[in-house]
N, C-alpha and C. Protein backbone atom coordinates (compact mmCIF):
# COMPACT_ATOMS: atom_id res chain seq x y z
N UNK A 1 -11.02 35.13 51.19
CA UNK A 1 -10.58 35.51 49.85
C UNK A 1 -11.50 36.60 49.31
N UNK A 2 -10.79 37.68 48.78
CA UNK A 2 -11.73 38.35 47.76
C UNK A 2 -12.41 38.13 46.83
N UNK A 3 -13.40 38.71 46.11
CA UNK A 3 -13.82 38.73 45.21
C UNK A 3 -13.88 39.28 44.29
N UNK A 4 -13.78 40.56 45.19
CA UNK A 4 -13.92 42.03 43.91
C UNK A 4 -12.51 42.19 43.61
N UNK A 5 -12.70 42.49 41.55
CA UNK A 5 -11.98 42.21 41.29
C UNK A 5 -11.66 44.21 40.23
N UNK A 6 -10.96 43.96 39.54
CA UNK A 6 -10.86 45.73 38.87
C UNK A 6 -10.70 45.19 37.77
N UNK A 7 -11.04 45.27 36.74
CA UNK A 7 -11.43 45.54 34.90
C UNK A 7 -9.55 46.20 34.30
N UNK A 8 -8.65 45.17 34.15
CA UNK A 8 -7.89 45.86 32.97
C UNK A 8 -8.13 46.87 32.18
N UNK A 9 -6.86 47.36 31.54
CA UNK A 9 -6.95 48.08 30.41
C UNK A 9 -7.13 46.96 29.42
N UNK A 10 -6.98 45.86 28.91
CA UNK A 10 -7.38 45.34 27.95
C UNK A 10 -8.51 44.31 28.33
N UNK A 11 -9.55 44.58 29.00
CA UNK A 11 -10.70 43.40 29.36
C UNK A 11 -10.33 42.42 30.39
N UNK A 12 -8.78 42.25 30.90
CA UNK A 12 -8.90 41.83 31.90
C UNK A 12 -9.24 42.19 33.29
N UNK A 13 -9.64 40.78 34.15
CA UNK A 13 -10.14 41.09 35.48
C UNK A 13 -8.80 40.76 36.31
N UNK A 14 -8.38 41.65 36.94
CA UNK A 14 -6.95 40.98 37.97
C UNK A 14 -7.70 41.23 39.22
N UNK A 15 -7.18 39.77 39.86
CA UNK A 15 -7.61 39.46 41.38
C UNK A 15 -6.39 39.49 41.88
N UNK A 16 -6.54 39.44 43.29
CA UNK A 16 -5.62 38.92 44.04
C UNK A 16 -4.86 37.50 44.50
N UNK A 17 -6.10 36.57 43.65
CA UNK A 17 -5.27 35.52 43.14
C UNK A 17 -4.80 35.03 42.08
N UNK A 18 -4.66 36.10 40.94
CA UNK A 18 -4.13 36.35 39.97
C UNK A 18 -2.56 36.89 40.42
N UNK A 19 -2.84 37.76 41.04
CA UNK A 19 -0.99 37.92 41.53
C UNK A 19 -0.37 36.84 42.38
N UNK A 20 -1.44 35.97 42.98
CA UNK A 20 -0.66 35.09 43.60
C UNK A 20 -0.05 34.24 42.57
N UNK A 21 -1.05 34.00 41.39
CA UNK A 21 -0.41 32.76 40.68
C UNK A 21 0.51 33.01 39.73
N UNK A 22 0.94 34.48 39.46
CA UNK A 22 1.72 35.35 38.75
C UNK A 22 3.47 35.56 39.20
N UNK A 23 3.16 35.61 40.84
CA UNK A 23 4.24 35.95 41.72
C UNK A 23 4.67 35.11 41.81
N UNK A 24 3.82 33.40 41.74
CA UNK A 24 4.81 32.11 42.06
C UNK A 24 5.19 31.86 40.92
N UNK A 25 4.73 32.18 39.76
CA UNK A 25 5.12 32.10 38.46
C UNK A 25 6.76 32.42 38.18
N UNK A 26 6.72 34.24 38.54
CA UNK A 26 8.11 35.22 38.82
C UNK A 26 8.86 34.29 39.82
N UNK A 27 8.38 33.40 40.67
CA UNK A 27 8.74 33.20 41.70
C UNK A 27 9.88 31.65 41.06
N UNK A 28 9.11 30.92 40.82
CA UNK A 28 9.98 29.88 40.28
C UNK A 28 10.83 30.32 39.02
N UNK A 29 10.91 30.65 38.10
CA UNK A 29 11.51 31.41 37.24
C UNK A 29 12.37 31.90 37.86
N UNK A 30 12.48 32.60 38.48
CA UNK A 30 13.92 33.71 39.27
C UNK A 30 14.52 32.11 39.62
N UNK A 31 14.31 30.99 40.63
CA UNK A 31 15.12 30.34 41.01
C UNK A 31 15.33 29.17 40.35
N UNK A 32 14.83 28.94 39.14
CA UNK A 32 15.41 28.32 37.84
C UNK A 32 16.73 28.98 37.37
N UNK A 33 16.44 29.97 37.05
CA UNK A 33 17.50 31.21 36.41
C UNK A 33 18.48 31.10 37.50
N UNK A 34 18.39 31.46 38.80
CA UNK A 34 19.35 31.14 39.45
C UNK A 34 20.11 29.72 39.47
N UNK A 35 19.39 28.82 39.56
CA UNK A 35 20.16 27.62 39.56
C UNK A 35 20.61 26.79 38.11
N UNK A 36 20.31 27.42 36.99
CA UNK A 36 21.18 27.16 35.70
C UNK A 36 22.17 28.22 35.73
N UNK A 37 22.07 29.51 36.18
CA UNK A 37 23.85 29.63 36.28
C UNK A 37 24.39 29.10 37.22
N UNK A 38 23.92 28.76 38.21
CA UNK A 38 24.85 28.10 39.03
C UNK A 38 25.62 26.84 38.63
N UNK A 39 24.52 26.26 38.42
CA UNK A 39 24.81 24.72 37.09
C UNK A 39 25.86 24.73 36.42
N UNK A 40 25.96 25.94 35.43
CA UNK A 40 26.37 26.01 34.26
C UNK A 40 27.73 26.36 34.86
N UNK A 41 28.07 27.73 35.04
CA UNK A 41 29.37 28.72 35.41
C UNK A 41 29.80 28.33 36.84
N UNK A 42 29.23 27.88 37.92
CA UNK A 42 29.98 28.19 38.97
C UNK A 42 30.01 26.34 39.22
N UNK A 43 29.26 25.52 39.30
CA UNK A 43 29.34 24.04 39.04
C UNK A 43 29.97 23.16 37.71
N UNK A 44 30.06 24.04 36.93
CA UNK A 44 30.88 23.70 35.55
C UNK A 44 30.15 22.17 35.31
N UNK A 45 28.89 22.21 35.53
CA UNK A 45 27.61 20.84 34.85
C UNK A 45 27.21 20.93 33.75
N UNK A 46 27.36 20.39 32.50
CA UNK A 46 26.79 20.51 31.42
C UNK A 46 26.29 22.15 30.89
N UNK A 47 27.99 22.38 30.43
CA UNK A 47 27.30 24.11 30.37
C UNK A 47 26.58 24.26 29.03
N UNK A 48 26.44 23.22 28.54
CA UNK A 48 25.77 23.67 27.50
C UNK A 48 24.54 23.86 27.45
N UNK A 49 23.84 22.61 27.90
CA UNK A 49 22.25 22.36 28.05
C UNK A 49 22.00 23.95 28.96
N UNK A 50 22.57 24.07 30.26
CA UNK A 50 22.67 24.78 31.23
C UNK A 50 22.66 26.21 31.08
N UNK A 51 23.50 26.59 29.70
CA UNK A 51 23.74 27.66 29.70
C UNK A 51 23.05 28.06 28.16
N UNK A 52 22.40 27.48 27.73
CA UNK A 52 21.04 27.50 26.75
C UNK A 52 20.14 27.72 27.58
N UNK A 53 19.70 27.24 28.95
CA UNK A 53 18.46 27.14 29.63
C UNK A 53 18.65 28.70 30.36
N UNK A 54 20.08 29.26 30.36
CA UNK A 54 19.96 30.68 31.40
C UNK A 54 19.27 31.43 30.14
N UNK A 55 19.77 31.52 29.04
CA UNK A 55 19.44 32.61 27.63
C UNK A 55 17.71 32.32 27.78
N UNK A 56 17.12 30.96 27.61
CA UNK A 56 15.81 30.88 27.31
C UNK A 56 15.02 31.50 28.73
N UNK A 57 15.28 31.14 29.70
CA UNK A 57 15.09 31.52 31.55
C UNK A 57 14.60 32.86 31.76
N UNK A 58 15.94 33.79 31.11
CA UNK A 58 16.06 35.00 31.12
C UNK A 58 14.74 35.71 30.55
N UNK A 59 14.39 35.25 29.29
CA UNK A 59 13.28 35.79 28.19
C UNK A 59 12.31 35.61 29.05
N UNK A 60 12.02 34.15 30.08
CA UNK A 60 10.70 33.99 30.23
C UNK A 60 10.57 34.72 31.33
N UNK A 61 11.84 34.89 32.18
CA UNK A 61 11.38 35.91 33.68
C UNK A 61 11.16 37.19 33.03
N UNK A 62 12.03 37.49 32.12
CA UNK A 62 11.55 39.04 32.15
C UNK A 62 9.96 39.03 31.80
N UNK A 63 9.51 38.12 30.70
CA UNK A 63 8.12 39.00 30.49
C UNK A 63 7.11 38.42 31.49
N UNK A 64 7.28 37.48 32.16
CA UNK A 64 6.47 37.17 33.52
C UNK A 64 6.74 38.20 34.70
N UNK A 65 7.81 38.89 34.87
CA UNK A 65 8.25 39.65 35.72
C UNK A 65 7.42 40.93 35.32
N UNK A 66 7.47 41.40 33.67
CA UNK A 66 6.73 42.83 33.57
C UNK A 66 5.41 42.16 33.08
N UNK A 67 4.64 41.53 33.27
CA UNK A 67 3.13 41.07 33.49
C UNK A 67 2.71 41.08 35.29
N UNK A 68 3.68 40.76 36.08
CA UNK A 68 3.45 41.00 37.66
C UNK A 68 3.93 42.58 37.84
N UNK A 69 4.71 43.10 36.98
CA UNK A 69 4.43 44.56 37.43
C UNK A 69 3.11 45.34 37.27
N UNK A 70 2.74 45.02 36.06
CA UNK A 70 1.76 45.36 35.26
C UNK A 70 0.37 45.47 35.99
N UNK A 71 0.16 43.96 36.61
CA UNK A 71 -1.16 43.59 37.05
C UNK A 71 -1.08 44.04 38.45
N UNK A 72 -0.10 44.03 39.33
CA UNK A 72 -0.09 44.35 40.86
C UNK A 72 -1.08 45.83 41.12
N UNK A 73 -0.12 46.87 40.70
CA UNK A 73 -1.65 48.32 40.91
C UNK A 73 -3.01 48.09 40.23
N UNK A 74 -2.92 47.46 39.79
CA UNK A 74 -4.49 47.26 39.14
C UNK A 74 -5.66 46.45 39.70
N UNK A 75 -4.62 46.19 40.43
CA UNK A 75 -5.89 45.11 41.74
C UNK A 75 -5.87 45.99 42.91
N UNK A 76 -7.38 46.28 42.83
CA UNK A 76 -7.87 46.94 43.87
C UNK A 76 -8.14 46.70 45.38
N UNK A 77 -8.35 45.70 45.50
CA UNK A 77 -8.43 44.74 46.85
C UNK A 77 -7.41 43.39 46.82
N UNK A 78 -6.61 43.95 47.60
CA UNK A 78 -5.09 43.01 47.67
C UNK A 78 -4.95 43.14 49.43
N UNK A 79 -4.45 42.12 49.87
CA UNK A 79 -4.34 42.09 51.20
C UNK A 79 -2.56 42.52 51.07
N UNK A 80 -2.57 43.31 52.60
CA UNK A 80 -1.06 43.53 52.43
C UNK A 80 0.28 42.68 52.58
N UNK A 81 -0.41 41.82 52.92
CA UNK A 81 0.70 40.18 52.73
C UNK A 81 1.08 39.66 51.38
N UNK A 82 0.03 40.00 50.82
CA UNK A 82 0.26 39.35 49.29
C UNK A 82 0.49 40.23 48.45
N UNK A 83 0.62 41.59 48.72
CA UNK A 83 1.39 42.68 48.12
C UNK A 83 2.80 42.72 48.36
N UNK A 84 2.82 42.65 49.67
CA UNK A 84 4.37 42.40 50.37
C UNK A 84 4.75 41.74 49.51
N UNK A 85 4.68 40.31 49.63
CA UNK A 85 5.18 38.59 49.14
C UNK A 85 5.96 39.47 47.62
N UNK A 86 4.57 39.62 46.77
CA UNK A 86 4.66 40.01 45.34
C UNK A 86 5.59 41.43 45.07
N UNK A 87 5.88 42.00 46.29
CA UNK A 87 7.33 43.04 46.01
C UNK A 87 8.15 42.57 46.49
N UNK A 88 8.55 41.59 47.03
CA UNK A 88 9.87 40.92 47.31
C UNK A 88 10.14 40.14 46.37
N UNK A 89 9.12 39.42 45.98
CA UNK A 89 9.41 38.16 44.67
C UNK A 89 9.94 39.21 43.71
N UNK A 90 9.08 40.40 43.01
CA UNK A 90 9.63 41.30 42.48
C UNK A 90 11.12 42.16 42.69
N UNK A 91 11.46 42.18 43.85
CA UNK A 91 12.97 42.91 43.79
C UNK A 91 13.94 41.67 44.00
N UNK A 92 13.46 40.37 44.31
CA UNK A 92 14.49 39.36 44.18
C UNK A 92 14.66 38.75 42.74
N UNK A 93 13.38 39.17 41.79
CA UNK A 93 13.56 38.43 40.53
C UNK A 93 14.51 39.47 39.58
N UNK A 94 14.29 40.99 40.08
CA UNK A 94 14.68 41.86 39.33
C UNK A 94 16.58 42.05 39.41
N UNK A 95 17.26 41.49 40.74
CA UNK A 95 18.29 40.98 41.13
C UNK A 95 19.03 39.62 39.85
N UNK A 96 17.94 39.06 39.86
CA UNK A 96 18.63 37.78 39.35
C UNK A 96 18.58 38.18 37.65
N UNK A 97 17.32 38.66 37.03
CA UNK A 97 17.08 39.08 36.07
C UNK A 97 18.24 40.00 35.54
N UNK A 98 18.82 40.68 36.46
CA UNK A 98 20.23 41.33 36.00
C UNK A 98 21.24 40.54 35.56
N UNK A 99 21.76 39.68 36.47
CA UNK A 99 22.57 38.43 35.92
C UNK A 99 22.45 37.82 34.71
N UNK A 100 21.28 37.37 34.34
CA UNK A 100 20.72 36.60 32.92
C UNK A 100 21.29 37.79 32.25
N UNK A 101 20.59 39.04 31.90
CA UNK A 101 20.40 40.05 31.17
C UNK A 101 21.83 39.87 31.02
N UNK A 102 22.46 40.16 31.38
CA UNK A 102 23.96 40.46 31.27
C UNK A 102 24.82 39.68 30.64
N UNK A 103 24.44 38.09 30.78
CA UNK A 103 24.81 36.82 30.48
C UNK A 103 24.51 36.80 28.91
N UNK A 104 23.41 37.29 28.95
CA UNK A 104 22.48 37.57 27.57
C UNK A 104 23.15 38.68 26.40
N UNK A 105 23.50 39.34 26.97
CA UNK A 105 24.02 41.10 26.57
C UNK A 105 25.55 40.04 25.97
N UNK A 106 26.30 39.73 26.77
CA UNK A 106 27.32 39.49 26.13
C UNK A 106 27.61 38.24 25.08
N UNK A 107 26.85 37.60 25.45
CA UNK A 107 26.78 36.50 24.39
C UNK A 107 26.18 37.05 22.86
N UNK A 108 25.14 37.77 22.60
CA UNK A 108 24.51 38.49 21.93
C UNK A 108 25.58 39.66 21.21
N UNK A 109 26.45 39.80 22.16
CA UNK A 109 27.38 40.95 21.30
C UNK A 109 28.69 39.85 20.70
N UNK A 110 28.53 39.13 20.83
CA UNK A 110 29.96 37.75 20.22
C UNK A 110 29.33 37.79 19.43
N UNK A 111 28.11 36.95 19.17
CA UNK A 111 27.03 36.65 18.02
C UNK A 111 27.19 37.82 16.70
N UNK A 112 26.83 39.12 17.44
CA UNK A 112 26.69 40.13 16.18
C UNK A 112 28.51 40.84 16.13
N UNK A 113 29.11 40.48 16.89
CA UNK A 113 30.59 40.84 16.45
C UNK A 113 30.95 39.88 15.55
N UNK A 114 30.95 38.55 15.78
CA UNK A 114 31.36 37.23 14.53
C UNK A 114 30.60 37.55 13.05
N UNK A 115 29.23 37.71 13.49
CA UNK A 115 28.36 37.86 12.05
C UNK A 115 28.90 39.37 11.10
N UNK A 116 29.58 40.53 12.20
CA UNK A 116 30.14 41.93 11.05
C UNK A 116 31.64 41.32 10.63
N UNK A 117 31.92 40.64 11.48
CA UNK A 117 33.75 40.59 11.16
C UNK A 117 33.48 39.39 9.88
N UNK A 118 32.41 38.41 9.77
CA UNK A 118 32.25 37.25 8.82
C UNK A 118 31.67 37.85 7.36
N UNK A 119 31.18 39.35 7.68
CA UNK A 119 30.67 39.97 6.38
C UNK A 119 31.67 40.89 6.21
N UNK A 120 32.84 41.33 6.86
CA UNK A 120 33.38 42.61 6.78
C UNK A 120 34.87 42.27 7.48
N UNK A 121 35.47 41.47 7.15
CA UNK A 121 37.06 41.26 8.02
C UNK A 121 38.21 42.16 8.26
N UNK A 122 37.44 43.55 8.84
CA UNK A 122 38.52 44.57 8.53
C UNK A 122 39.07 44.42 10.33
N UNK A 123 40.07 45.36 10.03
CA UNK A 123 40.75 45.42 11.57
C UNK A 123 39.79 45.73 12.77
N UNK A 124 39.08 46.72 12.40
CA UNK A 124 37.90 47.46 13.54
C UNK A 124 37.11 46.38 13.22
N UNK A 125 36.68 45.49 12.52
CA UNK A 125 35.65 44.41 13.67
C UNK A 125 36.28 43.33 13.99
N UNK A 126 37.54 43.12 13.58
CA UNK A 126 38.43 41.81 14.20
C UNK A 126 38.57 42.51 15.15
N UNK A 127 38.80 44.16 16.21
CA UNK A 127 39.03 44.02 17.51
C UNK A 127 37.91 44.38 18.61
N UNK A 128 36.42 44.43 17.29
CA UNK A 128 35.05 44.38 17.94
C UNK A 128 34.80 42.53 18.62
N UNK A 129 35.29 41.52 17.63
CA UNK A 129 35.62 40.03 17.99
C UNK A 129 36.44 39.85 19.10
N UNK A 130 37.46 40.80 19.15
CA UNK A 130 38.73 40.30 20.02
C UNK A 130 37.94 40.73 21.69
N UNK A 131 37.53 42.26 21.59
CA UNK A 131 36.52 42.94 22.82
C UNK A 131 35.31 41.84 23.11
N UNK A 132 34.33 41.71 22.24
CA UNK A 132 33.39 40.39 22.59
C UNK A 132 34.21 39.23 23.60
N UNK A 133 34.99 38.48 22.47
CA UNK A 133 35.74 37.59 23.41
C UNK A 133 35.78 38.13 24.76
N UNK A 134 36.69 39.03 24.99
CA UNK A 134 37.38 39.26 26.49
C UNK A 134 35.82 39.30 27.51
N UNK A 135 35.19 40.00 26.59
CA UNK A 135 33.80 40.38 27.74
C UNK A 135 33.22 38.85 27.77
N UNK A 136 33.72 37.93 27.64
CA UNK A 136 33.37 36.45 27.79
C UNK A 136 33.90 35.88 29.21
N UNK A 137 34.70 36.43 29.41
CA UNK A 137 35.16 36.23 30.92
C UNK A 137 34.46 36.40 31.49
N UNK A 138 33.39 36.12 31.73
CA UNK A 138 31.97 36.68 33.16
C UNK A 138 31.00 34.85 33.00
N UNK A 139 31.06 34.46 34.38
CA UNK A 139 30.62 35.85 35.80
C UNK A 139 32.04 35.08 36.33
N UNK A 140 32.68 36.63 36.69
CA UNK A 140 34.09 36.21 37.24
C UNK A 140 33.72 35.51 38.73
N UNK A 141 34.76 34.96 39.04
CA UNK A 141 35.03 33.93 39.97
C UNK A 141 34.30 32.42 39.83
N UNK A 142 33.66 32.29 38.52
CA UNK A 142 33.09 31.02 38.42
C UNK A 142 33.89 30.39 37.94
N UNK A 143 33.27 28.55 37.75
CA UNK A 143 34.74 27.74 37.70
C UNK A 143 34.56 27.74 36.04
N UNK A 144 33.63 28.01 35.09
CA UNK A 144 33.33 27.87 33.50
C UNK A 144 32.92 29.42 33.46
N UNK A 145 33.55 29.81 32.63
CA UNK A 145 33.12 31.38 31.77
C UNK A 145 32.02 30.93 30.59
N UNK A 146 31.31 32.10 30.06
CA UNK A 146 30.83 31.75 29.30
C UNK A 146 31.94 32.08 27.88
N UNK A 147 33.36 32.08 27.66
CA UNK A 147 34.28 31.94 26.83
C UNK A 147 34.04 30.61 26.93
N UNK A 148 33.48 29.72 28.08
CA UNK A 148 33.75 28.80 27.89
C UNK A 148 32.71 27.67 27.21
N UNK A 149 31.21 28.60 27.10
CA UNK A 149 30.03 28.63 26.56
C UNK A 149 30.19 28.49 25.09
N UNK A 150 30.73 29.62 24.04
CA UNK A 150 30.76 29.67 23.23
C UNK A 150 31.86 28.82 22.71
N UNK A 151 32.96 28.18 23.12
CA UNK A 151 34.13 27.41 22.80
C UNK A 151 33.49 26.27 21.85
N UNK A 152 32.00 25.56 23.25
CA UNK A 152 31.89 24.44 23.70
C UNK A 152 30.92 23.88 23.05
N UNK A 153 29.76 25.24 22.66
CA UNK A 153 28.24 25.02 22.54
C UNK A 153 27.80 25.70 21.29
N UNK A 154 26.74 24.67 20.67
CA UNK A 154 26.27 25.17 19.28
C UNK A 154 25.26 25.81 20.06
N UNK A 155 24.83 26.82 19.29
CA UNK A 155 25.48 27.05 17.45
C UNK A 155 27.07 28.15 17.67
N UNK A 156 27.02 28.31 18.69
CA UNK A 156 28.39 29.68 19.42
C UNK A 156 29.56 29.04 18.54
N UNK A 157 29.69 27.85 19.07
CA UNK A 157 30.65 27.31 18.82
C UNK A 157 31.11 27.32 17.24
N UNK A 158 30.15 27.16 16.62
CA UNK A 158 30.21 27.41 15.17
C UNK A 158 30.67 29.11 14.13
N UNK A 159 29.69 29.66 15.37
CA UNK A 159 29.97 30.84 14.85
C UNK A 159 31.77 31.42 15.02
N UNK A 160 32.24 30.45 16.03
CA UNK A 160 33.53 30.64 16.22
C UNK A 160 34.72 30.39 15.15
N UNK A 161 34.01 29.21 14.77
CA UNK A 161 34.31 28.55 13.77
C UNK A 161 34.72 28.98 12.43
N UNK A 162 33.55 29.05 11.95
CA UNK A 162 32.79 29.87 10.80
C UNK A 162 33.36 31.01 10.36
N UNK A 163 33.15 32.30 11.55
CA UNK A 163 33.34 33.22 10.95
C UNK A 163 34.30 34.10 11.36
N UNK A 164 34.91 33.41 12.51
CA UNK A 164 36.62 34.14 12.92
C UNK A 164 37.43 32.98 12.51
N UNK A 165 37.93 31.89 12.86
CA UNK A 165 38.69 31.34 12.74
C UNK A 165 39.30 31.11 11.54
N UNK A 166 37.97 30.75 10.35
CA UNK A 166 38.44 30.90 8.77
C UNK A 166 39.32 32.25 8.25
N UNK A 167 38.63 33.16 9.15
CA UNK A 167 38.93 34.45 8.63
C UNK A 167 40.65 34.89 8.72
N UNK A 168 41.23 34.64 10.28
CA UNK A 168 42.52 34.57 10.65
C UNK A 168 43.51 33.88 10.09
């Protein structure tokens, strides 16, 4: 094992077993995230719990993911195995991290389409609501959409409620 270690830009020391414990970090995270959508959308298991845990998943890989980008060049003495390891964990987390993101992106645009059409019920954001919806159909070929997320699951479900349904 090494020792020598390189001085951060903010006072930290990154080792090389700092990326190890960083990469298994990225490392479990990516296959959490993977296996709550699987859970959720393609196993149709408790999409609620399931599909709360991809939204929260998502947040925590990304900023564990850009803390292992961060720290990897900055360690000066890294063996090339554990550089390897830590760019594969990295382009397999950055794979899955797309999925969430996306999962994320559209749920997030229902959210702020319900909240303009609930302050503003004109035609152009009832068919900013109607577009949200449709982009709810994802991830196609699974056996639960996340249309089927927001139907099902608070607070979505509410906002469905709340601020289209009264409105119509």
């Amino acid at each position: 094992m090494f020792t020598e270690s390189f001085e951060g830009g903010n006072g930290m020391k990154f080792t090389e077993g700092k990326v190890k414990v960083v990469a298994n970090d990225v490392k479990n995270l990516t296959q959490a995230l993977e296996g709550y959508i699987q859970k959720a959308f393609f196993e149709g298991k408790d999409i609620c719990a399931s599909g709360g845990l991809v939204l929260k998943t998502t947040n925590k890989l990304a900023q564990k993911l850009s803390e292992l980008k961060e720290i990897l060049p900055q360690v000066k003495v890294i063996s090339d195995e554990v550089k390897a390891k830590a760019e594969e964990i990295i382009k397999k987390a950055e794979e899955t991290l797309q999925k969430g993101l996306e999962i994320k992106k559209r749920v997030k645009e229902f959210e702020a389409a319900t909240n303009v059409y609930k302050k503003n019920p004109s035609e152009e954001n009832k068919k900013r609501v109607e577009t949200a919806l449709n982009n709810l159909k994802y991830p196609e070929g699974a056996k639960l959409t996340l249309e089927d997320y927001v139907k099902n699951c608070n607070p979505y479900k509410k906002y469905l409620q709340k601020r289209v349904e009264q409105k119509a």
